[in-house]
C-alpha atoms as a PDB file:
ATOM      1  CA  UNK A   1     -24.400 -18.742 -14.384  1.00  0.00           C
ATOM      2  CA  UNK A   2     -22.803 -18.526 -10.816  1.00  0.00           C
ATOM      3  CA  UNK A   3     -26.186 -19.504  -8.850  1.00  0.00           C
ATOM      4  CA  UNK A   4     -26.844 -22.358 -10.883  1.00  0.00           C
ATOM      5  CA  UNK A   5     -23.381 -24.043 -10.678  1.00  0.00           C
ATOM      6  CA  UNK A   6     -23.080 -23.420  -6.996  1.00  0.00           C
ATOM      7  CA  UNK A   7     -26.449 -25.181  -6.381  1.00  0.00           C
ATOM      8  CA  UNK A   8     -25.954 -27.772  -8.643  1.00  0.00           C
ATOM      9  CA  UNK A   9     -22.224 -28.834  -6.419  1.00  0.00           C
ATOM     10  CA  UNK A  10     -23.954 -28.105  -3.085  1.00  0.00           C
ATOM     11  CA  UNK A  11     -26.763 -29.999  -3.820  1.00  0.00           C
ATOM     12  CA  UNK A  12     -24.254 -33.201  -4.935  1.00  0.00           C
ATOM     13  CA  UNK A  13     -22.747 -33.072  -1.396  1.00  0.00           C
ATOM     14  CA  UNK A  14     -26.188 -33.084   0.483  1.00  0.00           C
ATOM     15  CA  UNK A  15     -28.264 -35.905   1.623  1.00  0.00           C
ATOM     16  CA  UNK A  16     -32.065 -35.106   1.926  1.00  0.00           C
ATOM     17  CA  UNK A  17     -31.027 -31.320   2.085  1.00  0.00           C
ATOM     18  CA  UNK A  18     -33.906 -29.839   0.528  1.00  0.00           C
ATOM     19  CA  UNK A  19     -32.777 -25.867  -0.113  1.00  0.00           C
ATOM     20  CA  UNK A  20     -29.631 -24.201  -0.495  1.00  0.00           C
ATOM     21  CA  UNK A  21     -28.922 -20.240   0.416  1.00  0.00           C
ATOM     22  CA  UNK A  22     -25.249 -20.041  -0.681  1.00  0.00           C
ATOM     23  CA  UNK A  23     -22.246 -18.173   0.812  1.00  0.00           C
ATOM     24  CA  UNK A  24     -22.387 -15.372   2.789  1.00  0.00           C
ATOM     25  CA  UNK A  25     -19.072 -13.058   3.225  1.00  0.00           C
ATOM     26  CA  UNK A  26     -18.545 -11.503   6.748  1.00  0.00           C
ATOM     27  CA  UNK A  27     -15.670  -9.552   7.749  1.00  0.00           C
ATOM     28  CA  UNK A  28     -15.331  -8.079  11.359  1.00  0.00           C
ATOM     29  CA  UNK A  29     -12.401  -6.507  13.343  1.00  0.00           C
ATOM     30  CA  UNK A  30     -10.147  -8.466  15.419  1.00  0.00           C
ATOM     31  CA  UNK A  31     -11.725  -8.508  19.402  1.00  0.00           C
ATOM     32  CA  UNK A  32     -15.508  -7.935  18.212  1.00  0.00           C
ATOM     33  CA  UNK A  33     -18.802 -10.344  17.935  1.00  0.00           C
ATOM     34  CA  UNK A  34     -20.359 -11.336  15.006  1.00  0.00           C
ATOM     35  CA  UNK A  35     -23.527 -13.160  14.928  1.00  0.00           C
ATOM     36  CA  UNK A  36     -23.863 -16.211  11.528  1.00  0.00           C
ATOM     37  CA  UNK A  37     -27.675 -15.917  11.068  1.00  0.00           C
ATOM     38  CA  UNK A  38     -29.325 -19.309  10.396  1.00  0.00           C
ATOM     39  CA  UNK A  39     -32.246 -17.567   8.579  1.00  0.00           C
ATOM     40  CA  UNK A  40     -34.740 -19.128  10.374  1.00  0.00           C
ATOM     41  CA  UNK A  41     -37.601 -17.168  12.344  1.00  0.00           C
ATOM     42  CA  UNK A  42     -38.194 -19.967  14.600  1.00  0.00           C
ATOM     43  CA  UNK A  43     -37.476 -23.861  15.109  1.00  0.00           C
ATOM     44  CA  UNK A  44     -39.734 -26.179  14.398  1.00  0.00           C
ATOM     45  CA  UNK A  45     -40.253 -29.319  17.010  1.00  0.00           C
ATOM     46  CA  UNK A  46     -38.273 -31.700  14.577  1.00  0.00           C
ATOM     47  CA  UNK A  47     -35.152 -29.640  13.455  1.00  0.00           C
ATOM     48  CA  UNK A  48     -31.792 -30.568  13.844  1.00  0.00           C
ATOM     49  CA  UNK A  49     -29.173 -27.827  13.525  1.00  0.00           C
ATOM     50  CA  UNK A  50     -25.282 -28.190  13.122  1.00  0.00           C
ATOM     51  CA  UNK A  51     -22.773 -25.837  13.390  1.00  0.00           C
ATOM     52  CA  UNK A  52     -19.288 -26.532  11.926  1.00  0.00           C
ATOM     53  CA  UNK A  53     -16.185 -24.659  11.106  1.00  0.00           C
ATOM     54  CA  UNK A  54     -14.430 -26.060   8.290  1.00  0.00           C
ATOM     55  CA  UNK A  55     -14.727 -29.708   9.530  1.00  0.00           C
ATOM     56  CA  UNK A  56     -14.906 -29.239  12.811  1.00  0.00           C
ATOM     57  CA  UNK A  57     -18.398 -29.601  14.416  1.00  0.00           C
ATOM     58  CA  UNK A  58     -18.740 -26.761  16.912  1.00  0.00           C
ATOM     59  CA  UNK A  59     -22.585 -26.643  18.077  1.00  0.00           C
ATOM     60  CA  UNK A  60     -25.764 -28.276  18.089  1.00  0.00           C
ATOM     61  CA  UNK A  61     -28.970 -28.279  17.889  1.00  0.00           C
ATOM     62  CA  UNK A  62     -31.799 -31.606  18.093  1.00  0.00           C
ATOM     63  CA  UNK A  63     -35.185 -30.063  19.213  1.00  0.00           C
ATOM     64  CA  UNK A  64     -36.564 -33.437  18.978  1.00  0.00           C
ATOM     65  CA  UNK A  65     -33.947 -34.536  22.054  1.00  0.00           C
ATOM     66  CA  UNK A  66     -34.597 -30.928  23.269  1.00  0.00           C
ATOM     67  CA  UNK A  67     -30.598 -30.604  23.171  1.00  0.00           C
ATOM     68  CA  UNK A  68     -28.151 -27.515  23.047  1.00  0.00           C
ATOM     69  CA  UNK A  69     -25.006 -28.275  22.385  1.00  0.00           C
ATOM     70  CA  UNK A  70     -21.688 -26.203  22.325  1.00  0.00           C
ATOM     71  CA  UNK A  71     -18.336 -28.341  21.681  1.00  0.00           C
ATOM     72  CA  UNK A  72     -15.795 -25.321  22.993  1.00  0.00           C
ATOM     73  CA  UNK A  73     -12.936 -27.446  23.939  1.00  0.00           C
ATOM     74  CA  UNK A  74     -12.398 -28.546  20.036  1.00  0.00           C
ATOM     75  CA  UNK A  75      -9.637 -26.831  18.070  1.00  0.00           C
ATOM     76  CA  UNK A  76      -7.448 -26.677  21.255  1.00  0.00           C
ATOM     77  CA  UNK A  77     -10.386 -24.731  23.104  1.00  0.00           C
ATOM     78  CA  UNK A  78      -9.732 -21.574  20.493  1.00  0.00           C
ATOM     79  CA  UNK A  79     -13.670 -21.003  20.669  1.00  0.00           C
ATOM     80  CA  UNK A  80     -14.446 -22.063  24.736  1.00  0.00           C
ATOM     81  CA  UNK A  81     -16.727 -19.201  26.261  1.00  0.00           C
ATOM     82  CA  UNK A  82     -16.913 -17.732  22.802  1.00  0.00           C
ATOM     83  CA  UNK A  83     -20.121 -19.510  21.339  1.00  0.00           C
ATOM     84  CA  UNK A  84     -23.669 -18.766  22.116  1.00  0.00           C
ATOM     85  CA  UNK A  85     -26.666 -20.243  20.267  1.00  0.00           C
ATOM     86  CA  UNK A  86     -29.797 -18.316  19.773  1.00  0.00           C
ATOM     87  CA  UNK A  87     -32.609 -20.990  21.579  1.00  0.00           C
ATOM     88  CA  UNK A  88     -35.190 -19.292  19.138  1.00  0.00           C
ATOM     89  CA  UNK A  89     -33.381 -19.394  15.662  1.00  0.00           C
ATOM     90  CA  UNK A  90     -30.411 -21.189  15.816  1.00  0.00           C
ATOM     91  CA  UNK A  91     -27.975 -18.463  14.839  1.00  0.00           C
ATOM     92  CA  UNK A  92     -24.634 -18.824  16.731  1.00  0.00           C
ATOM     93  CA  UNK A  93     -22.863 -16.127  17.541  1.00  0.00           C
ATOM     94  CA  UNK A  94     -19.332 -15.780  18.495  1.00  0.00           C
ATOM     95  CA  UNK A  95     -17.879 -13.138  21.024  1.00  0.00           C
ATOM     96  CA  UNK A  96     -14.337 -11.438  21.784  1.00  0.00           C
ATOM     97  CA  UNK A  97     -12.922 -12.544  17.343  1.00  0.00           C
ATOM     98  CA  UNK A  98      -9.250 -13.457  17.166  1.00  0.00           C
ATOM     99  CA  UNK A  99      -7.024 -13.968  14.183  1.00  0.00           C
ATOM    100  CA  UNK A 100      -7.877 -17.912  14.745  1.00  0.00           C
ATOM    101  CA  UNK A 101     -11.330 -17.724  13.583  1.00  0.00           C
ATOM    102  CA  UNK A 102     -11.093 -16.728  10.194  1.00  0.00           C
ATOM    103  CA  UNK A 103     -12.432 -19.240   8.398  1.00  0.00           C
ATOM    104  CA  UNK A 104     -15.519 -21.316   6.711  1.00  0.00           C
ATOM    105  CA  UNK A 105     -18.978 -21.560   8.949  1.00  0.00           C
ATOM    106  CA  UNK A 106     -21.242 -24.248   7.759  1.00  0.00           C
ATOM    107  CA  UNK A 107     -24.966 -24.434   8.439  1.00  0.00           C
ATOM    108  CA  UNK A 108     -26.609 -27.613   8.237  1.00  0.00           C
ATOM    109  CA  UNK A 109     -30.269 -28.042   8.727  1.00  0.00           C
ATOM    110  CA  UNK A 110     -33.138 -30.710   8.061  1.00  0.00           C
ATOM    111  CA  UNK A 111     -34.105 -27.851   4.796  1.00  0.00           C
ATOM    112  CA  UNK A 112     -30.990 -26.160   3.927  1.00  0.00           C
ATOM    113  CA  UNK A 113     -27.455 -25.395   3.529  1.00  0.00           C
ATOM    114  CA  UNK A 114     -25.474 -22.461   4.216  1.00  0.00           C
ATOM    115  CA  UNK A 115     -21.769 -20.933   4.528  1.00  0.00           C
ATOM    116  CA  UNK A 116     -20.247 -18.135   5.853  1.00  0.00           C
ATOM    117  CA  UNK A 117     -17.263 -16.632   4.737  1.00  0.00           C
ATOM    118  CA  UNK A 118     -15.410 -15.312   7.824  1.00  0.00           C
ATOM    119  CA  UNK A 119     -12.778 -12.666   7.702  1.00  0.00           C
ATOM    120  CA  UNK A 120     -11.198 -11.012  10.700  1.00  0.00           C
ATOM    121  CA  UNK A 121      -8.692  -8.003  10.954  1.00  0.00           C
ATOM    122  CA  UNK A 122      -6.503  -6.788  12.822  1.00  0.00           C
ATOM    123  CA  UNK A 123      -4.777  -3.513  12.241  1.00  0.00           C
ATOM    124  CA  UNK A 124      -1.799  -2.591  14.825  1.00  0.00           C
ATOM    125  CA  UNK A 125      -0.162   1.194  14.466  1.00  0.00           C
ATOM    126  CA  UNK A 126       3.671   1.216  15.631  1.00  0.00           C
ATOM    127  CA  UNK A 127       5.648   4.050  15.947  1.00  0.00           C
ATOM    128  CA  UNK A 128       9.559   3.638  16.141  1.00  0.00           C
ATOM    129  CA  UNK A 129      12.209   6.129  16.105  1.00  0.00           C
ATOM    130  CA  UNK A 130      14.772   6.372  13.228  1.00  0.00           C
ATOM    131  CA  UNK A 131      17.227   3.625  13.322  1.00  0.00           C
ATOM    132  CA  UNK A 132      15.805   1.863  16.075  1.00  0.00           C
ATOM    133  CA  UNK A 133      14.224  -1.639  14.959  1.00  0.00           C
ATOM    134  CA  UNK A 134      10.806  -2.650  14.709  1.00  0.00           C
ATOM    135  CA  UNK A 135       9.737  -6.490  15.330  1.00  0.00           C
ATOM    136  CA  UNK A 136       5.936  -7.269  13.758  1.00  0.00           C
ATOM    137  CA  UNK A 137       4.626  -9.960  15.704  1.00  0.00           C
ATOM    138  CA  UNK A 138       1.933 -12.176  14.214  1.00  0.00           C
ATOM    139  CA  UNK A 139       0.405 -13.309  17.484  1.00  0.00           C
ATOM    140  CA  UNK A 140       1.056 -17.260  16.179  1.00  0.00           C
ATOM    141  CA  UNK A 141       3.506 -19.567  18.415  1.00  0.00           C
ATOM    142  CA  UNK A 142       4.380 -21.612  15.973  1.00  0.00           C
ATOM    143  CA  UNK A 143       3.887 -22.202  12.180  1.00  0.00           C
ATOM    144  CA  UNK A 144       2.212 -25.380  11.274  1.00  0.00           C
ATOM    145  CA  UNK A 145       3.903 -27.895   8.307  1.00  0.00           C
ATOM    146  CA  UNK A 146       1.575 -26.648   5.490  1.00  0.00           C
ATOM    147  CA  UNK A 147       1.285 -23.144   6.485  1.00  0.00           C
ATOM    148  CA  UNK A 148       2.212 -20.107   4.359  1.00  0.00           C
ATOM    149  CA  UNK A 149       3.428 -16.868   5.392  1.00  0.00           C
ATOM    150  CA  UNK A 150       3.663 -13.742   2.860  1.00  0.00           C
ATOM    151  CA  UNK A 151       4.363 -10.208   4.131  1.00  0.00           C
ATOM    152  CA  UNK A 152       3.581  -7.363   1.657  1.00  0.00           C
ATOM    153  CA  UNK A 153       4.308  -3.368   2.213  1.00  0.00           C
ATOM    154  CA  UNK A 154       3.185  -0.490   0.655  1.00  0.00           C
ATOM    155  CA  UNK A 155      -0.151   0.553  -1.817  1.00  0.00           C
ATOM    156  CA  UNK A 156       1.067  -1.797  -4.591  1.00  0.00           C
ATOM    157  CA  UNK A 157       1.158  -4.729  -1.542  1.00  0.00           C
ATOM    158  CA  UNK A 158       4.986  -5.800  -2.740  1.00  0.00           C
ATOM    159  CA  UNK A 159       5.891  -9.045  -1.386  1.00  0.00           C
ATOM    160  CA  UNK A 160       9.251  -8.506   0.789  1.00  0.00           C
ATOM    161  CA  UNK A 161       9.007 -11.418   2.703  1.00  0.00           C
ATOM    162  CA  UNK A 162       7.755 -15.456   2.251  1.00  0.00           C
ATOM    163  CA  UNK A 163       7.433 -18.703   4.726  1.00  0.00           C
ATOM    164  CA  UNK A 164       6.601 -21.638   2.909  1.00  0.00           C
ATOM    165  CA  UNK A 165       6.491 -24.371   5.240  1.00  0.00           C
ATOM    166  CA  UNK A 166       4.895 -26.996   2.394  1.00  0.00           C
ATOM    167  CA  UNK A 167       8.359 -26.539   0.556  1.00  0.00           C
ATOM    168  CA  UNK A 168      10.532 -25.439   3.384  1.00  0.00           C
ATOM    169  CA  UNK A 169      11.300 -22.330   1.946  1.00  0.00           C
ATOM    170  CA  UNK A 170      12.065 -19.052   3.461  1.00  0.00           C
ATOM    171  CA  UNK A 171      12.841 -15.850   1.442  1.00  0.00           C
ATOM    172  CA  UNK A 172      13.088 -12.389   1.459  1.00  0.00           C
ATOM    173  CA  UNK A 173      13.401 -10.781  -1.147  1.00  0.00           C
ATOM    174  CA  UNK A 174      15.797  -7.704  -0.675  1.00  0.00           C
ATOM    175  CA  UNK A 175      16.288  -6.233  -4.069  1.00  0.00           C
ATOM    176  CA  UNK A 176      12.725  -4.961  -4.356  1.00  0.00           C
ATOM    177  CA  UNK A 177      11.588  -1.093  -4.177  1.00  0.00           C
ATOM    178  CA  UNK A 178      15.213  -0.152  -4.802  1.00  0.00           C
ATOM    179  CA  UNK A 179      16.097  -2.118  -2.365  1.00  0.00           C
ATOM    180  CA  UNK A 180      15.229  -0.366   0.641  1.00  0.00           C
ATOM    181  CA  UNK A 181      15.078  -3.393   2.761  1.00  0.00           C
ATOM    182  CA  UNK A 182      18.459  -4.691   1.600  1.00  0.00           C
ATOM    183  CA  UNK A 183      19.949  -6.352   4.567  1.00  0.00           C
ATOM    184  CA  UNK A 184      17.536  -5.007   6.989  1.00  0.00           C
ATOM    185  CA  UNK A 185      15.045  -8.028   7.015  1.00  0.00           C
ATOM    186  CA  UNK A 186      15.108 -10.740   9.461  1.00  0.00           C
ATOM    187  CA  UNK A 187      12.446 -13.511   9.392  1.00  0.00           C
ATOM    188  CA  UNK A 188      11.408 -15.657  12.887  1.00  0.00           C
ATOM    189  CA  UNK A 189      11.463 -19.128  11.662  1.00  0.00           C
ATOM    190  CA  UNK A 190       9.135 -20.310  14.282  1.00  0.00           C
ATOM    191  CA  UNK A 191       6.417 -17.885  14.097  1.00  0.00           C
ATOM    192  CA  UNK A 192       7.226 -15.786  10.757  1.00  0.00           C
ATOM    193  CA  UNK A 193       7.028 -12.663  12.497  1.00  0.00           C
ATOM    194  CA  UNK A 194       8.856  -9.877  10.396  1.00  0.00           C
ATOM    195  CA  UNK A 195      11.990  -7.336  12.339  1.00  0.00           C
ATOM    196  CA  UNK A 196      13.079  -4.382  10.029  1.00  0.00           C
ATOM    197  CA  UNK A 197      16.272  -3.395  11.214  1.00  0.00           C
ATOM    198  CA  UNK A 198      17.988   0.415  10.937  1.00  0.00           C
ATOM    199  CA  UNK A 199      14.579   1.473  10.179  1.00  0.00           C
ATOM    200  CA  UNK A 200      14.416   4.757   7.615  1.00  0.00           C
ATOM    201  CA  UNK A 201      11.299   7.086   7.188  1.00  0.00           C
ATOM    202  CA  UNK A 202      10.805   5.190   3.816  1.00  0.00           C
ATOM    203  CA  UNK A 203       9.903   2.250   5.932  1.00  0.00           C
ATOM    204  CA  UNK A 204       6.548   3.959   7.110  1.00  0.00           C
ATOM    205  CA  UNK A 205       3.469   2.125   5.847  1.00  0.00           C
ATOM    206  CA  UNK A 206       1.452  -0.097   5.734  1.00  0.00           C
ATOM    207  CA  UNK A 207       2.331  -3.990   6.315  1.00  0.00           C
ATOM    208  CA  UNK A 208       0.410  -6.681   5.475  1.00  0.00           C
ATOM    209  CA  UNK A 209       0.116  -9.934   6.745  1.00  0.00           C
ATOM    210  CA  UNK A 210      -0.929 -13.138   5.117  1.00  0.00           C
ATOM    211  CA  UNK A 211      -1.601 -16.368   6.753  1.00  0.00           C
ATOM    212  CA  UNK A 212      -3.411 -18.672   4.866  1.00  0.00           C
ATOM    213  CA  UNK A 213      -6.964 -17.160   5.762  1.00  0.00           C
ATOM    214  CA  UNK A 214      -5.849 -14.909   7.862  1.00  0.00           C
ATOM    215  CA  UNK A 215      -4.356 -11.197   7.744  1.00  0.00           C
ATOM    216  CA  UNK A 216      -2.964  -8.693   9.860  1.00  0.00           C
ATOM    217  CA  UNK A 217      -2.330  -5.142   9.249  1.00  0.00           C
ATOM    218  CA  UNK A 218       0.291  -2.767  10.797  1.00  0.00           C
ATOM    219  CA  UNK A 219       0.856   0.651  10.534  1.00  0.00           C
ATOM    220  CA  UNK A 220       4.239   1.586  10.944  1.00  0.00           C
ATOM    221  CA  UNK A 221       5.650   5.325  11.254  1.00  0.00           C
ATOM    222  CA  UNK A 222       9.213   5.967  11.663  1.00  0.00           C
ATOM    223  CA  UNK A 223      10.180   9.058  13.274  1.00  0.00           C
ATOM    224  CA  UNK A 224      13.428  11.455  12.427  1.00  0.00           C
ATOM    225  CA  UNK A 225      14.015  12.350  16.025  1.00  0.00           C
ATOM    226  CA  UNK A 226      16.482  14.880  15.156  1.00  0.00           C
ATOM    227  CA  UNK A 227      14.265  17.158  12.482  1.00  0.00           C
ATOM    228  CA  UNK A 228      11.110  16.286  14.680  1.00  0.00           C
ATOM    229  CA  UNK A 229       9.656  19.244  16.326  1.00  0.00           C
ATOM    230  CA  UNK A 230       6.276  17.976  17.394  1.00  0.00           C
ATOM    231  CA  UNK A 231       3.514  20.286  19.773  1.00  0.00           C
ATOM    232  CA  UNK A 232       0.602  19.018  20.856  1.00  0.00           C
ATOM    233  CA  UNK A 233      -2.097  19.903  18.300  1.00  0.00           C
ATOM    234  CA  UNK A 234       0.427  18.192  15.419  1.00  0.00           C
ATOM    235  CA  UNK A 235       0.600  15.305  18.063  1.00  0.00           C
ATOM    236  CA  UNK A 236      -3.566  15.192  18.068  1.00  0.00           C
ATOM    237  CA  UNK A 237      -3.682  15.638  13.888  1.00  0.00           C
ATOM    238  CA  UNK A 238      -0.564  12.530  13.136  1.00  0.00           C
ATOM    239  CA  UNK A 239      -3.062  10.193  15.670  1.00  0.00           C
ATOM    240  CA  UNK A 240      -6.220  11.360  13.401  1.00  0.00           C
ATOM    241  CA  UNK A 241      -4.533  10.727  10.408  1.00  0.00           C
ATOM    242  CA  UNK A 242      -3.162   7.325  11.609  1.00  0.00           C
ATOM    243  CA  UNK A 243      -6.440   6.391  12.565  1.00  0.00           C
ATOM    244  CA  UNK A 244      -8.121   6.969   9.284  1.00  0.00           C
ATOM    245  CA  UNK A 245      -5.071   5.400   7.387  1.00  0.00           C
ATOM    246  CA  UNK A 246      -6.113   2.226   9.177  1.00  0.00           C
ATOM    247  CA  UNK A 247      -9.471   2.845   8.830  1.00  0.00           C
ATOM    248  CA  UNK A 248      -9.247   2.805   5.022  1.00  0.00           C
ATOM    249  CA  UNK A 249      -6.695   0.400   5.327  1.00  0.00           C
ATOM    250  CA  UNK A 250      -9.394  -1.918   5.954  1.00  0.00           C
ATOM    251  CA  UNK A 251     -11.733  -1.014   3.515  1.00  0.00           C
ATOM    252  CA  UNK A 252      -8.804  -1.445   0.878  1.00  0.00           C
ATOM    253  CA  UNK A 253      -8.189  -5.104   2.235  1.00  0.00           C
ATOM    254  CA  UNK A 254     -11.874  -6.134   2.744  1.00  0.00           C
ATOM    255  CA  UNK A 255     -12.519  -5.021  -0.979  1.00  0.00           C
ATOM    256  CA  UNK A 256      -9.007  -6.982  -2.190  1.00  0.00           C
ATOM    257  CA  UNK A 257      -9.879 -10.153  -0.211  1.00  0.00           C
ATOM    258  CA  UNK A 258     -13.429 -10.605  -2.025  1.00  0.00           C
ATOM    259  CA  UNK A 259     -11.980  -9.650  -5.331  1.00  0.00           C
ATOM    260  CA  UNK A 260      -9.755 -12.584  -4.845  1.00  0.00           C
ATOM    261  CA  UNK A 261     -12.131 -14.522  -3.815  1.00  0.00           C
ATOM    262  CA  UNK A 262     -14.947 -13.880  -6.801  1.00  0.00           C
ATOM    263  CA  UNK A 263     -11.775 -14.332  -9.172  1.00  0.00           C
ATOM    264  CA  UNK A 264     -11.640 -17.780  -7.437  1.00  0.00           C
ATOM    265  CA  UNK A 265     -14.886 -18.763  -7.289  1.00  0.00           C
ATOM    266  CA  UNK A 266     -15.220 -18.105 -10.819  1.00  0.00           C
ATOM    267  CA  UNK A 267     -12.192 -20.056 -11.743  1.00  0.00           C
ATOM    268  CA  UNK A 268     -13.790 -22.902  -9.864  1.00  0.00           C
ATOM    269  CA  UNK A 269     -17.251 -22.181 -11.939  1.00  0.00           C
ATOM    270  CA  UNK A 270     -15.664 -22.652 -15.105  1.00  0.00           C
ATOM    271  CA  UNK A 271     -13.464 -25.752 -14.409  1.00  0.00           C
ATOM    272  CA  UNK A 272     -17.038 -27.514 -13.206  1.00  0.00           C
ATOM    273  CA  UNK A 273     -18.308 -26.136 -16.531  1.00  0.00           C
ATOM    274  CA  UNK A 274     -15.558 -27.845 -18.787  1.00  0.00           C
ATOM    275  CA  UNK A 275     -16.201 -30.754 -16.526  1.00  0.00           C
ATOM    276  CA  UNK A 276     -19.864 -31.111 -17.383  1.00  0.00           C
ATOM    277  CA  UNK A 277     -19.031 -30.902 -21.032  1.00  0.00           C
END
C-alpha cells in the first residue's frame, strides 16, 4: 500500500516527470563522503539534471547547453568545495560531511524523481574526572527562531534537557532518573549546548543530541580519581570498549531514526488514504 500512495503524491507534484524511484535512506559519519547515485548509466544528449537540498538548488546539469553547474556559495557556502558531479551519470557526491548536511536530496530529471534521506553522525567520547564539569558543545553558533533542541541520556534516551525556540521555551527537567541531574544542568541559550556540573560516575553514558534533523552523540565517562588505579593494558581495554560503545551507539541510533521515520511515513500514508475517501 506504501508504493502506491507514494507514487500517486509524487507524481501530483511533477510536471512531465515520467518515472518515480522513491526515497532512499543514507546515513554516514560526520567528516566522510557519500556519493547520491542518480541511477543513470549514462546521459543522454538532451537531459537536464537538478540537484537540490530541501529547496535549495545546489547543482546542475543541461547536456543540451553542455553545462556543469555547482551553486557552492548557497546556504552561507556550507557545501563550497564539497560538491562534485559525476560528468558520466550525474550522481553528486559530497566530500568532508558535517552536522549541516543532514537533510533531504532531491533528484530531478527529464524521466524521474528521486530523494535521498541524509543522516549524518557524529559521536564524540569525553572523559572528565569526578566533580569536575563537562560542557557538550553542539558545534552550532547560534539557534535559529524555529529550531528545536532535545538532549536525551542513557539506553531508555530520557529527555533531561529541551530548547524550543518556536515557543520560547527552555527546560530541564531535573527530577528525572531520581534526579541525578538535580541542579547540575545548565543550558547555553545561544547555542543549546548542554554543561553537567559536579559530575558523578552515574553521569557516564551516552548523550544524545537532537536538532531538528540532526544528531550528535557523546560518550561521556567520569572518572573516580581517588579509587582509580589504572595500568596500561586496562588503559588499552577502557579505549576498546569505548570505541565499540560508540560503535553500537550508532547502529542503535541509525535503527531508531528510520523506525521513526517509517512510523511517520506511514502516518502520512494513512491521512492521504482518509483523504481520498
Amino acid at each position: 500500500m506504501f508504493l502506491p500512495v507514494l507514487l500517486c503524491l509524487c507524481l501530483w507534484r511533477l510536471d512531465g516527470v515520467s518515472a518515480v524511484t522513491g526515497v532512499w535512506p543514507v546515513s554516514v559519519m560526520e567528516g566522510d563522503s557519500v556519493s547520491l547515485n542518480s541511477g543513470l548509466t549514462e546521459m543522454k544528449d538532451d537531459d537536464v539534471i537538478l540537484w537540490r537540498f530541501r529547496n535549495t538548488l545546489l547543482a546542475e546539469i543541461n547536456k543540451r547547453a553542455d553545462r556543469f553547474t555547482v551553486y557552492e556559495d548557497v546556504l552561507d557556502g556550507r557545501f563550497r568545495d564539497r560538491l562534485k558531479l559525476d560528468n558520466q551519470t550525474g550522481s553528486l557526491t559530497i566530500t568532508d560531511i558535517t552536522m549541516k548536511h543532514t537533510g533531504y536530496y532531491k533528484l530531478l530529471t527529464n524521466s524521474a524523481r528521486k530523494s535521498f534521506d541524509l543522516s549524518v553522525f557524529a559521536v564524540k567520547e569525553i572523559s572528565v574526572n569526578k566533580g569536575d564539569f563537562v560542557t557538550l558543545l553542539n558545534d552550532l553558533t547560534e539557534i535559529k527562531d524555529d529550531d528545536v533542541i532535545q538532549w536525551r541520556f542513557g539506553d531508555e534516551n530520557t529527555v533531561i534537557a529541551e530548547i524550543n525556540k518556536r515557543a520560547d521555551r527552555i527546560t530541564v527537567y531535573e527530577d528525572v532518573l531520581d534526579g541525578r541531574f538535580r541542579d547540575r544542568l545548565k543550558l547555553d541559550k545561544q547555542t543549546g549546548s548542554l554543561t553537567v556540573t559536579h559530575t558523578t560516575t552515574t553521569d557516564s553514558g551516552v548523550y544524545e543530541l537532537d536538532i531538528n534533523y540532526m544528531k550528535m552523540m557523546f560518550t561521556l565517562t567520569v572518572y573516580d580519581s581517588e579509587n582509580q588505579c589504572c595500568g596500561p593494558t586496562e588503559a588499552v581495554i577502557r579505549l576498546v570498549l569505548s570505541a565499540l560503545v560508540g560503535v553500537a551507539t550508532v547502529f542503535i541510533v541509525v535503527y531508531d531514526i528510520r523506525s521513526r521515520r517509517a512510523k511517520r511515513d506511514q502516518a502520512q500514508i494513512q491521512t492521504s488514504e482518509s483523504i481520498e475517501l
